[in-house]
N, C-alpha and C. Protein backbone atom coordinates (compact mmCIF):
# COMPACT_ATOMS: atom_id res chain seq x y z
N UNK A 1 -13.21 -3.15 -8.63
CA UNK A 1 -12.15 -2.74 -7.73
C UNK A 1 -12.74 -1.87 -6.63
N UNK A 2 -11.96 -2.40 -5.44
CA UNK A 2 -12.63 -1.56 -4.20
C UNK A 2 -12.45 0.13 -4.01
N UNK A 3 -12.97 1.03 -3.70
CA UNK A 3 -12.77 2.59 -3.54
C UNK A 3 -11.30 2.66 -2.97
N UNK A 4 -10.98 3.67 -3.28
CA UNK A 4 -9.44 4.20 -2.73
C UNK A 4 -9.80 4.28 -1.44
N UNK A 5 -10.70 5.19 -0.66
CA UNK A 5 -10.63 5.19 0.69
C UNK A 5 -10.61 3.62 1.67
N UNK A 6 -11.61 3.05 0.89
CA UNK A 6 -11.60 1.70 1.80
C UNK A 6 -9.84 1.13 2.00
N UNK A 7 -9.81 1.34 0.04
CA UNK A 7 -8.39 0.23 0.21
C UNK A 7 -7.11 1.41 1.11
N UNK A 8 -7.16 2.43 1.40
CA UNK A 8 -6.37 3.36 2.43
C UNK A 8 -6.34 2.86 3.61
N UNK A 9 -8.14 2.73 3.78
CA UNK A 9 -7.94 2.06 5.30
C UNK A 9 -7.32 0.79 5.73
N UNK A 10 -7.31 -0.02 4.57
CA UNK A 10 -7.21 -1.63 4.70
C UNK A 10 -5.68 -1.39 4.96
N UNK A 11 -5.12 -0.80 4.12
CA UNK A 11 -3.45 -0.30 4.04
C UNK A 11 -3.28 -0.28 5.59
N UNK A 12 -3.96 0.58 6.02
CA UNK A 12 -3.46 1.22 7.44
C UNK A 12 -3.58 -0.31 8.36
N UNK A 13 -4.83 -0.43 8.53
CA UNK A 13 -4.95 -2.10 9.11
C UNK A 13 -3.98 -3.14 8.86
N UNK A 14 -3.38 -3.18 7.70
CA UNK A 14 -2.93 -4.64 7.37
C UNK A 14 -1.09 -4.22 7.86
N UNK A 15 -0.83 -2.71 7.78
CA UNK A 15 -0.12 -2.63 8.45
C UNK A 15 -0.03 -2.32 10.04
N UNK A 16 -0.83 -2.19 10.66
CA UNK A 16 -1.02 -1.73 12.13
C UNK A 16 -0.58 -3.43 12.54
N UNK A 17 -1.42 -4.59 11.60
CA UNK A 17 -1.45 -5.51 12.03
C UNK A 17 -0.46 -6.76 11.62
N UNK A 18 0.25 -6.26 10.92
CA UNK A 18 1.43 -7.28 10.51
C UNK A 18 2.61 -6.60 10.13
N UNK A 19 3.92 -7.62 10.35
CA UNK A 19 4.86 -6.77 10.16
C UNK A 19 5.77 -7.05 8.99
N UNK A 20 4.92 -6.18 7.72
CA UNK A 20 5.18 -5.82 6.41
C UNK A 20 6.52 -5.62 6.38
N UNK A 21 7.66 -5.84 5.25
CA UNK A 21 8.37 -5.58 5.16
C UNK A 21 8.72 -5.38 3.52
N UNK A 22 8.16 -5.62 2.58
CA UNK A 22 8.50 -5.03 1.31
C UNK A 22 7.03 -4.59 0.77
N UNK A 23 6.87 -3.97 -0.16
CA UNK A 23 5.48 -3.54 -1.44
C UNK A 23 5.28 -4.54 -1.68
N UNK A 24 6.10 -5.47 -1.88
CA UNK A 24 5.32 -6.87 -2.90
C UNK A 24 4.59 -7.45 -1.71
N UNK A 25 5.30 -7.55 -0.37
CA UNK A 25 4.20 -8.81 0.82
C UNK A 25 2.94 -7.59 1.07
N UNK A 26 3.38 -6.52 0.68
CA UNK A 26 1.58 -5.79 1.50
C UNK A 26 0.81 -5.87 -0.34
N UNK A 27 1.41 -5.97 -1.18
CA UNK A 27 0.16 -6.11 -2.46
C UNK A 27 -0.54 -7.40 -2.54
N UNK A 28 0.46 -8.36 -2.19
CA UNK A 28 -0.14 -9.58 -1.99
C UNK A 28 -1.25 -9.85 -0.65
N UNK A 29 -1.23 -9.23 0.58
CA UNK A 29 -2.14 -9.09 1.68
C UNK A 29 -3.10 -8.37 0.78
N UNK A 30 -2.92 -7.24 0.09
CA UNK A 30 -3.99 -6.24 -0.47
C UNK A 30 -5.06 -7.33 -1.46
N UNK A 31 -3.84 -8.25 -2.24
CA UNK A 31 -4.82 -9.05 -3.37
C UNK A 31 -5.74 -9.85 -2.68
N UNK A 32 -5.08 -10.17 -1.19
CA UNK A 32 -5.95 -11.57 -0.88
C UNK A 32 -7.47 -10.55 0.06
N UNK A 33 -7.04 -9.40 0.05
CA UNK A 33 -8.42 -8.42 0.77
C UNK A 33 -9.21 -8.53 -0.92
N UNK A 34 -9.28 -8.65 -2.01
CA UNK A 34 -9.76 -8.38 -2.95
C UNK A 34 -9.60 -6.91 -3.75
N UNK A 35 -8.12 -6.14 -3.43
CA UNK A 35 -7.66 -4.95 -4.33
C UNK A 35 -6.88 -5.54 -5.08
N UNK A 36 -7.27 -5.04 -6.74
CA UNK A 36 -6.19 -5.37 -7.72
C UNK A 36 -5.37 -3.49 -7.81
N UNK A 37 -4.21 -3.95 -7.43
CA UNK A 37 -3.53 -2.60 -7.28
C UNK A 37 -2.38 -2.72 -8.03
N UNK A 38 -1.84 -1.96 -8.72
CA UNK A 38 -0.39 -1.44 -9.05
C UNK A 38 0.46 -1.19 -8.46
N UNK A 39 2.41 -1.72 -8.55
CA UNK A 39 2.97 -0.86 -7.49
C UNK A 39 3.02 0.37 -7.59
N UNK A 40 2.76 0.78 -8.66
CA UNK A 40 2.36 2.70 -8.59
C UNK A 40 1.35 3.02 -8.08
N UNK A 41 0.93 2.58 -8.03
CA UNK A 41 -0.33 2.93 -7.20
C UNK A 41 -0.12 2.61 -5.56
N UNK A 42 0.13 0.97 -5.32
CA UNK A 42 0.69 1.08 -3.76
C UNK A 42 1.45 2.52 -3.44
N UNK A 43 2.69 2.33 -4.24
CA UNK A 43 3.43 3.80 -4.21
C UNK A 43 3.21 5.10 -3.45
N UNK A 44 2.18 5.06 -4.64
CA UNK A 44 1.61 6.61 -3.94
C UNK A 44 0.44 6.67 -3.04
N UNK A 45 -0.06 5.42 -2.18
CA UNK A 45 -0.83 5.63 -1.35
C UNK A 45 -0.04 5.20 -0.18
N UNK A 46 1.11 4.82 0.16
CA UNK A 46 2.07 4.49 1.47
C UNK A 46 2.62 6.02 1.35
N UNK A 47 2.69 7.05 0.48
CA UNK A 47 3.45 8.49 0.09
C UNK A 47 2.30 9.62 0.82
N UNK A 48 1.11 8.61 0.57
CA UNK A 48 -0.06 9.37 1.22
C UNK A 48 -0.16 9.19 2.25
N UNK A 49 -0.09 8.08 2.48
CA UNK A 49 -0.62 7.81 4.17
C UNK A 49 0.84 8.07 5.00
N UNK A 50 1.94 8.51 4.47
CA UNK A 50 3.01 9.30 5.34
C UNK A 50 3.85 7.65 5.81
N UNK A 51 3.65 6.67 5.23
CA UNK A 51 4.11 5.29 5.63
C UNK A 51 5.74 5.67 5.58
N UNK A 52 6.19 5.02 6.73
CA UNK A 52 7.73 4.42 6.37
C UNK A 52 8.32 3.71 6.95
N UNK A 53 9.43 2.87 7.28
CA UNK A 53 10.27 2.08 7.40
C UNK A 53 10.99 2.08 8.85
N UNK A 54 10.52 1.23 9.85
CA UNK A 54 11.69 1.42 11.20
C UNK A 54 12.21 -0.22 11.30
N UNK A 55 13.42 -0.11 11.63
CA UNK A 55 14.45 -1.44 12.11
C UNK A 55 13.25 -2.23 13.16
N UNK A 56 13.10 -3.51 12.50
CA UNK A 56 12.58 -4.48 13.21
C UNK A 56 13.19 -5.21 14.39
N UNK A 57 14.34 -4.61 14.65
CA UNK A 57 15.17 -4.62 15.85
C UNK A 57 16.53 -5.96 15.69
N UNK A 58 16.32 -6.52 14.35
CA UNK A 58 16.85 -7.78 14.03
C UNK A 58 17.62 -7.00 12.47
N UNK A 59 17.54 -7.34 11.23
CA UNK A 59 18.24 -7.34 10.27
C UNK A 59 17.67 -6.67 9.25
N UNK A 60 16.28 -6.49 9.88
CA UNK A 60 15.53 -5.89 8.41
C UNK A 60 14.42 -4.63 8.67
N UNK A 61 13.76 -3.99 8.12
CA UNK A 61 13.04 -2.97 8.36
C UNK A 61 11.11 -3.77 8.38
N UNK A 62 10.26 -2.62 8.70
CA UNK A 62 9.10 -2.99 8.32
C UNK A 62 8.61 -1.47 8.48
N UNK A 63 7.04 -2.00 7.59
CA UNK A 63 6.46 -0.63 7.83
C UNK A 63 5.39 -0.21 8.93
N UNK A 64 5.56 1.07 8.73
CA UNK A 64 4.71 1.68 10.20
C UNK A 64 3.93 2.83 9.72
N UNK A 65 3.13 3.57 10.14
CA UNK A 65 2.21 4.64 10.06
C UNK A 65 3.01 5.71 10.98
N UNK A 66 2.54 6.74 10.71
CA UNK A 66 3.18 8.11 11.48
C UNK A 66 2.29 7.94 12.87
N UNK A 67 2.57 8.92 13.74
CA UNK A 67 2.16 8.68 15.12
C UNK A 67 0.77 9.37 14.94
N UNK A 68 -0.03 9.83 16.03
CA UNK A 68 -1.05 10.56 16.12
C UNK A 68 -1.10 12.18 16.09
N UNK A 69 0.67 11.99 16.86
CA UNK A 69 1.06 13.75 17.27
C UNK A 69 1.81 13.85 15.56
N UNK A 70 2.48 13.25 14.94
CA UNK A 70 3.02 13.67 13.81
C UNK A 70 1.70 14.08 12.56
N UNK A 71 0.81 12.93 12.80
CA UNK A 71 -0.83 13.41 11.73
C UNK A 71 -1.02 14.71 11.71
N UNK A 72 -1.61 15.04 13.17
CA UNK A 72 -1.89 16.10 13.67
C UNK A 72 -0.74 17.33 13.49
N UNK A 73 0.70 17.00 13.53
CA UNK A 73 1.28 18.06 13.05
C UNK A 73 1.44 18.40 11.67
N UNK A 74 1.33 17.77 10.41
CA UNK A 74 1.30 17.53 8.91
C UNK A 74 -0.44 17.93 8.83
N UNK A 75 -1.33 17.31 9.43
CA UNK A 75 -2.39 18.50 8.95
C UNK A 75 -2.78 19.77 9.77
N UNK A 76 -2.03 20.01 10.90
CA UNK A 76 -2.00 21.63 11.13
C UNK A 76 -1.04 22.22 9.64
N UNK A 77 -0.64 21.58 9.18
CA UNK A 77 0.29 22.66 8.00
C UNK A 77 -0.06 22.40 6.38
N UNK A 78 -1.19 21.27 6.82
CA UNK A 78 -2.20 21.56 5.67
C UNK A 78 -3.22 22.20 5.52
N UNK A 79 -3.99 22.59 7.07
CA UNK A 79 -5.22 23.75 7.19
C UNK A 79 -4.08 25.00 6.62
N UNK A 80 -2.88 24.88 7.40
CA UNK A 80 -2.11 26.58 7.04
C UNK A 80 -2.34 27.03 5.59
N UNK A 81 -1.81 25.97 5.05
CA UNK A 81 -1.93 25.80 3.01
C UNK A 81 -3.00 26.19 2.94
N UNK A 82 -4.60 25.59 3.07
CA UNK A 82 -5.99 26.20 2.77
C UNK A 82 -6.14 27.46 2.93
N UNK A 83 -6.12 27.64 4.23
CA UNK A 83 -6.17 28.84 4.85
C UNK A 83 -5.36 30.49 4.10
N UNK A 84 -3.97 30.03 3.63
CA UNK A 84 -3.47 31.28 3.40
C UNK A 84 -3.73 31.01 1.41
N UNK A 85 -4.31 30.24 1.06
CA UNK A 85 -4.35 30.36 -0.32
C UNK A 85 -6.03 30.52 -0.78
N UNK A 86 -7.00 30.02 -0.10
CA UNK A 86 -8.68 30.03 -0.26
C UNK A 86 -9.48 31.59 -0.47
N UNK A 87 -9.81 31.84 -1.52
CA UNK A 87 -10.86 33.09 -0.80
C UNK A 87 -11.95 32.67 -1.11
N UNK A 88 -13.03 31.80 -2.00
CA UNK A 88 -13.86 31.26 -1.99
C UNK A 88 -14.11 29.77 -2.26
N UNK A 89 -15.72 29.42 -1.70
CA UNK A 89 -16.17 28.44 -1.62
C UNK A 89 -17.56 27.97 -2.15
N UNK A 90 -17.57 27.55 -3.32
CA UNK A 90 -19.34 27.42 -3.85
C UNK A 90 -19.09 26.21 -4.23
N UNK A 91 -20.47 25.94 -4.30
CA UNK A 91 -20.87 24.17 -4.78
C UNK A 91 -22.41 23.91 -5.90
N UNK A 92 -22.46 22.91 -5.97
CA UNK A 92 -23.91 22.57 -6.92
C UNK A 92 -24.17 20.66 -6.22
N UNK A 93 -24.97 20.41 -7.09
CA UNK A 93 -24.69 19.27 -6.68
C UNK A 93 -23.88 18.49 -6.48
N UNK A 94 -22.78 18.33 -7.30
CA UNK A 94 -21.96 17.17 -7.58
C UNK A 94 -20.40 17.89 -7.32
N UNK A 95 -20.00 18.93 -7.51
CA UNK A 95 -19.28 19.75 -7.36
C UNK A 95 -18.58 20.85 -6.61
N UNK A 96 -17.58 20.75 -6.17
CA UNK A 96 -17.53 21.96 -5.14
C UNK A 96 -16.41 22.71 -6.01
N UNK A 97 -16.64 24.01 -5.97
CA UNK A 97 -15.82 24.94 -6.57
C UNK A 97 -14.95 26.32 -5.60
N UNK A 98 -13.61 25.87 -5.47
CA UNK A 98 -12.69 26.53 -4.73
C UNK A 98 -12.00 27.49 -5.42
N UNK A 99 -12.51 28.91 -5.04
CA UNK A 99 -11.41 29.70 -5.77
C UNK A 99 -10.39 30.42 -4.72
N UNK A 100 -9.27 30.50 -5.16
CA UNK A 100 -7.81 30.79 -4.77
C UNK A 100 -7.11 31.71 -5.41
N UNK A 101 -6.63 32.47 -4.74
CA UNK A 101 -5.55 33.71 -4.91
C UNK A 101 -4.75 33.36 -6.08
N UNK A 102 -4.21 34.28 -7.20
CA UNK A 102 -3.72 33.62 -7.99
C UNK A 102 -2.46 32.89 -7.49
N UNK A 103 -2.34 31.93 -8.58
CA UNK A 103 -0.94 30.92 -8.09
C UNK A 103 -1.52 29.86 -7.02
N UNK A 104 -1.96 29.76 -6.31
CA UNK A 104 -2.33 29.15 -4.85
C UNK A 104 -3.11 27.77 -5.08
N UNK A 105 -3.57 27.91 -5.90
CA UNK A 105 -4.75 26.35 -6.49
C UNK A 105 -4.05 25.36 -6.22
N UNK A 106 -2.92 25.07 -6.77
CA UNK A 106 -2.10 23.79 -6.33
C UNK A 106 -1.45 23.11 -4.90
N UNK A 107 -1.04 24.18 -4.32
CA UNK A 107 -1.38 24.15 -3.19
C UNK A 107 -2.08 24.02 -2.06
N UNK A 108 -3.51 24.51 -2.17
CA UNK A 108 -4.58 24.23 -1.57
C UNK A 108 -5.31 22.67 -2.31
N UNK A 109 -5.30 22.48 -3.55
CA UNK A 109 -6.10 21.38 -4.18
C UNK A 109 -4.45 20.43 -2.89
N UNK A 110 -3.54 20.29 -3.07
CA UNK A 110 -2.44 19.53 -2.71
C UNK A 110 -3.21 19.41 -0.87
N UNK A 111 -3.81 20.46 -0.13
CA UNK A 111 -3.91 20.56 1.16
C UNK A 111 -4.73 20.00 1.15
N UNK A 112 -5.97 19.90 0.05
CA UNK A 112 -7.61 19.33 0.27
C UNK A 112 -7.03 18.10 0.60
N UNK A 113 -6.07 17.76 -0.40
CA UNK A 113 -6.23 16.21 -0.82
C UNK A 113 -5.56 15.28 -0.09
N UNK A 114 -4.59 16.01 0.85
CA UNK A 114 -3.75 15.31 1.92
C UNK A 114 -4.63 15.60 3.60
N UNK A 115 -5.70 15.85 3.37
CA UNK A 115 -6.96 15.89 4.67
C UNK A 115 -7.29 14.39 4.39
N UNK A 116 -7.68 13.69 3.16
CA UNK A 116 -8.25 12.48 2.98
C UNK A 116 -9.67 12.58 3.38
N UNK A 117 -10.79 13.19 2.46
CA UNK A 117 -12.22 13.23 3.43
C UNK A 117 -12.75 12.73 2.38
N UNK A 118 -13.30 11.43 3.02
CA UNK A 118 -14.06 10.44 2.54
C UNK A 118 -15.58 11.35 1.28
N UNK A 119 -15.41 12.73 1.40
CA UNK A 119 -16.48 13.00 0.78
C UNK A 119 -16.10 13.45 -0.72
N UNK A 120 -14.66 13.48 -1.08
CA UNK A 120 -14.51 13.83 -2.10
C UNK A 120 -13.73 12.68 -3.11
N UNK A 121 -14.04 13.05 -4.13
CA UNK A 121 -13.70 11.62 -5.43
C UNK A 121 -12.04 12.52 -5.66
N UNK A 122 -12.29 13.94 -6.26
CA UNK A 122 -10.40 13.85 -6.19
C UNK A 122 -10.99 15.23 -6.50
N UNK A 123 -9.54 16.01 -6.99
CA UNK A 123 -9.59 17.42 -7.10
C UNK A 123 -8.83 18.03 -8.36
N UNK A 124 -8.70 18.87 -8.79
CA UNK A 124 -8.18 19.57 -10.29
C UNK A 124 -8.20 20.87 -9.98
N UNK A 125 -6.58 21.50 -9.94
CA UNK A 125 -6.69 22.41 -9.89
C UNK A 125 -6.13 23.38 -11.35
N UNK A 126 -6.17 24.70 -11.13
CA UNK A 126 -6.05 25.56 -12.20
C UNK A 126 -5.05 26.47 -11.46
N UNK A 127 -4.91 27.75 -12.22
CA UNK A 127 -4.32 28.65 -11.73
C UNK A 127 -4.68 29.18 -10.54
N UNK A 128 -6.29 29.62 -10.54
CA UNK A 128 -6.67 30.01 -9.11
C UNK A 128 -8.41 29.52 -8.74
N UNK A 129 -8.31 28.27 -8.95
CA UNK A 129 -9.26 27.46 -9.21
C UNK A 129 -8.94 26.29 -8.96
N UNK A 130 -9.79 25.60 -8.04
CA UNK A 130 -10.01 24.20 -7.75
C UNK A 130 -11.89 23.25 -7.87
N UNK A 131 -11.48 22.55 -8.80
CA UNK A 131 -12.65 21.51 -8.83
C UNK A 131 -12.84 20.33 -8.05
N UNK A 132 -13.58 20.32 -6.86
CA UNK A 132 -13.67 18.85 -6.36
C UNK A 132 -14.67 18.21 -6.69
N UNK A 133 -15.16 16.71 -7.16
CA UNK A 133 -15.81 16.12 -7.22
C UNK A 133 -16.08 15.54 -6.14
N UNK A 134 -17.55 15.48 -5.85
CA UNK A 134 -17.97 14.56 -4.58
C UNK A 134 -18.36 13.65 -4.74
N UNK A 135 -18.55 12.74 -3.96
CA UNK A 135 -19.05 11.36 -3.83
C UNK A 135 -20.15 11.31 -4.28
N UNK A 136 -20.83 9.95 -5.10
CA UNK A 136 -22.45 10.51 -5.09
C UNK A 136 -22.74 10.53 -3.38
N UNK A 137 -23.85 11.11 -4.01
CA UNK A 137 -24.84 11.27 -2.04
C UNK A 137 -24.52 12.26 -1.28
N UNK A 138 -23.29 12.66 -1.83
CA UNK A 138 -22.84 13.87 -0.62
C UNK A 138 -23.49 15.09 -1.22
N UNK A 139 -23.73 16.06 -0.41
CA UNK A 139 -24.24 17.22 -0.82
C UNK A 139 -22.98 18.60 -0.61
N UNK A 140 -22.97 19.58 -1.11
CA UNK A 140 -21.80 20.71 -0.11
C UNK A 140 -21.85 20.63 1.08
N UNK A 141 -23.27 21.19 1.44
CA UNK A 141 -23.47 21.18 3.13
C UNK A 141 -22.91 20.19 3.77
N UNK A 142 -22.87 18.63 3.36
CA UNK A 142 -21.81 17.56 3.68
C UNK A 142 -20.59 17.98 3.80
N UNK A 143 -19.99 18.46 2.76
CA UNK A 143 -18.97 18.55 2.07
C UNK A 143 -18.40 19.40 3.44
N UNK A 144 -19.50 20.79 3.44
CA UNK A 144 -18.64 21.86 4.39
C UNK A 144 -18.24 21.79 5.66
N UNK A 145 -19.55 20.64 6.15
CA UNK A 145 -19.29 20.45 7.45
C UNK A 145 -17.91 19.37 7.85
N UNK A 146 -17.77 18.82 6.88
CA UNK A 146 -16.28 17.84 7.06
C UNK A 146 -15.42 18.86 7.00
N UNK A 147 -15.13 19.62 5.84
CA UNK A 147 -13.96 20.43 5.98
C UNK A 147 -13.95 21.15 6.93
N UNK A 148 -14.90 21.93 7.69
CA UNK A 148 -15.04 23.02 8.76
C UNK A 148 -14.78 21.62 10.46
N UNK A 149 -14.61 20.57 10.06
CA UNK A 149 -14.35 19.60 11.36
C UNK A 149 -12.45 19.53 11.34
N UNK A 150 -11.97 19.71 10.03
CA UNK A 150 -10.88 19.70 9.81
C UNK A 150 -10.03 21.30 9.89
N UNK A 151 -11.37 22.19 9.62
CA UNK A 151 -9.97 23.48 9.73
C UNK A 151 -11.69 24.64 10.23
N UNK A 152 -11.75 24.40 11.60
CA UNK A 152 -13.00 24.61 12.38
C UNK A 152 -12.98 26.38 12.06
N UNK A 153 -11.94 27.10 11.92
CA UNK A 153 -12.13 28.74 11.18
C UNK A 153 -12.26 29.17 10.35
N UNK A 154 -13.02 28.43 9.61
CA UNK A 154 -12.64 28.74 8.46
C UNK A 154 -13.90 29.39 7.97
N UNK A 155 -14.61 30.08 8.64
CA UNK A 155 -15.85 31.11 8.29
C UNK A 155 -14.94 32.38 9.17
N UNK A 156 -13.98 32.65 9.78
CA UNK A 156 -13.32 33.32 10.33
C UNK A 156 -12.89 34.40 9.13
């Protein structure tokens, strides 16, 4: 089965480029790309990618992606989430380790994970603790410089 990020992007493509109108016609586009997917799983990656539904101007709906200015406004208020819940940042190889104010982990692991950066496998948070796994190959210094492209103050 193909990586989540690829099959995200394919999502975004196959809708930019056709005009989808139920889960079942975009799983079936997805099967014939070569993803074996779940509708729980479709589910929660159209929930991710902010997908929804406008009048095809005739009788029925299809789907669409959020605009560029709406992205950009949903992750200005996901740096906010990092930002007011983060006080540290360490890593090792394979691992990056986020610690957070108490209470705040879920929140911030929730902010990492709605950035979408191709460098991380997923995240687990705790009370005031977050675990990300990275990709193989990626290093932190990878790691930091993506997140610091996404929330550029954050040595501030």
């Amino acid at each position: 089965m193909k990586e989540r990020t690829t099959r995200l992007k394919s999502i975004k493509k196959l809708i930019k480029n056709n005009r989808i109108k139920s889960q079942d016609e975009l799983l079936g586009l997805l099967t014939k790309e070569g993803y074996e997917v779940t509708q729980a799983t479709l589910s929660r990656d159209l929930k991710l990618l902010k997908v929804g539904k406008v009048s095809d101007g005739h009788a029925g709906y299809v789907y669409t992606l959020p605009g560029d200015e709406e992205r950009s406004e949903n992750e200005s208020l996901f740096v906010q989430d990092f930002m007011r819940g983060y006080v540290s940042i360490e890593w090792n190889s394979s691992t990056v380790v986020i610690k957070t104010f108490s209470g705040q982990a879920d929140s911030v692991a929730n902010a990492l994970d709605s950035l979408n950066m191709d460098e991380i496998l997923g995240t687990v948070a705790g009370d005031n603790c977050i675990f990300a796994s990275l990709r193989q190959g990626v290093t932190g210094e990878q790691f930091m410089k993506a997140l610091e492209k996404h929330i550029p103050n954050l040595d501030d």
